[in-house]
Protein backbone atom coordinates (compact mmCIF):
# COMPACT_ATOMS: atom_id res chain seq x y z
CA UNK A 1 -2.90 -48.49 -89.67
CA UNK A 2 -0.99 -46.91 -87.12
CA UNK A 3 2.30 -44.20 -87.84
CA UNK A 4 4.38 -46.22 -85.33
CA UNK A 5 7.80 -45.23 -85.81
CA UNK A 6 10.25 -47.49 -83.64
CA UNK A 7 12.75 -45.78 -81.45
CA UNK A 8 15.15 -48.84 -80.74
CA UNK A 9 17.09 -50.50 -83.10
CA UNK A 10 20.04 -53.35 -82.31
CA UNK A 11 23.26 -52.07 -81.23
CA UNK A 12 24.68 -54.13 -84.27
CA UNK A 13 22.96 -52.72 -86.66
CA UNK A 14 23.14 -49.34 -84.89
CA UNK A 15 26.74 -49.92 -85.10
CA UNK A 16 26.82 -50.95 -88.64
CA UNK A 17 25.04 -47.46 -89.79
CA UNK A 18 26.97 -45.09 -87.68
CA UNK A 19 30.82 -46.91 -88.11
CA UNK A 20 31.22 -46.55 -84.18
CA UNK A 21 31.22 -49.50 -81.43
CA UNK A 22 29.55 -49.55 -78.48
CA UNK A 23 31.04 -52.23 -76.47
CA UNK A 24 33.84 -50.21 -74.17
CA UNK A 25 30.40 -47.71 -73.32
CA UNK A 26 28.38 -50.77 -72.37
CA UNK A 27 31.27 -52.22 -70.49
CA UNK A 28 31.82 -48.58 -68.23
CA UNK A 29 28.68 -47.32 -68.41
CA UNK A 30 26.23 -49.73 -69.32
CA UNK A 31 24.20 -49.27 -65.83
CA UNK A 32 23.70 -45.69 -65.85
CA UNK A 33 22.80 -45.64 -70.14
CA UNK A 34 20.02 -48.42 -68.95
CA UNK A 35 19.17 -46.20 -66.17
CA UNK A 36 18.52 -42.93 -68.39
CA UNK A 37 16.98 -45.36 -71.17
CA UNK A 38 19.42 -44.91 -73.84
CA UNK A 39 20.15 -48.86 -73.76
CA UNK A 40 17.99 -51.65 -72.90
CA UNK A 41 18.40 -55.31 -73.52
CA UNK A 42 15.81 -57.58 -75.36
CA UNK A 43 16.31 -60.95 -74.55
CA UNK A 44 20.52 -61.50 -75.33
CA UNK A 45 20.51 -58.29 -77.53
CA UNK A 46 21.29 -54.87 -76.53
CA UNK A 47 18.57 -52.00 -78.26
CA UNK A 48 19.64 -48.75 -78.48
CA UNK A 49 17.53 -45.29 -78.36
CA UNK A 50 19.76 -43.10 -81.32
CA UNK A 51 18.30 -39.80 -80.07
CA UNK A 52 18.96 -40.42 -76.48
CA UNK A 53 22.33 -41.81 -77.08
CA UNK A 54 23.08 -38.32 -78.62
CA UNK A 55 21.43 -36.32 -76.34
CA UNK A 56 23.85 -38.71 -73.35
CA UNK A 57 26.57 -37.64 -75.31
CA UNK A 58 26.15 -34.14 -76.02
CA UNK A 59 25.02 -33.50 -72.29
CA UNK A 60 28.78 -34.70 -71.63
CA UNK A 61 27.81 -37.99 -70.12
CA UNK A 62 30.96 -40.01 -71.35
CA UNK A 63 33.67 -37.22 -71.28
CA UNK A 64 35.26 -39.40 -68.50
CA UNK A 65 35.99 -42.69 -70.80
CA UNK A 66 36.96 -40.66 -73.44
CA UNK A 67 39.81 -38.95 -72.32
């Protein structure tokens, strides 16, 4: 057995546990989250990377569509 522990989950359920939507940060930003691999699609779904979405954040990535 291996201690794989996956880093991507859906964005809905990502969305579900945290209370927060996504979908106006996908719509302005969606290119440059893919491009620093906080988003990715699999097949029609959206996964998201939890830690790097924070660390996007925090680094003050999105201050522009928040204001």
């Amino acid at each position: 057995m291996s201690n794989f522990t996956p880093t991507l989950v859906k964005k809905s359920v990502y969305e579900k546990q945290r209370g927060v939507s996504l979908r106006h940060v996908i719509f302005h930003k969606g290119k440059e989250l893919e491009e620093a691999g906080v988003i990715c699609r699999f097949g029609r779904h959206w996964m998201v990377d939890p830690k790097q979405l924070e660390d996007y954040i925090r680094g003050g990535n999105l201050k522009e569509i928040g204001e």
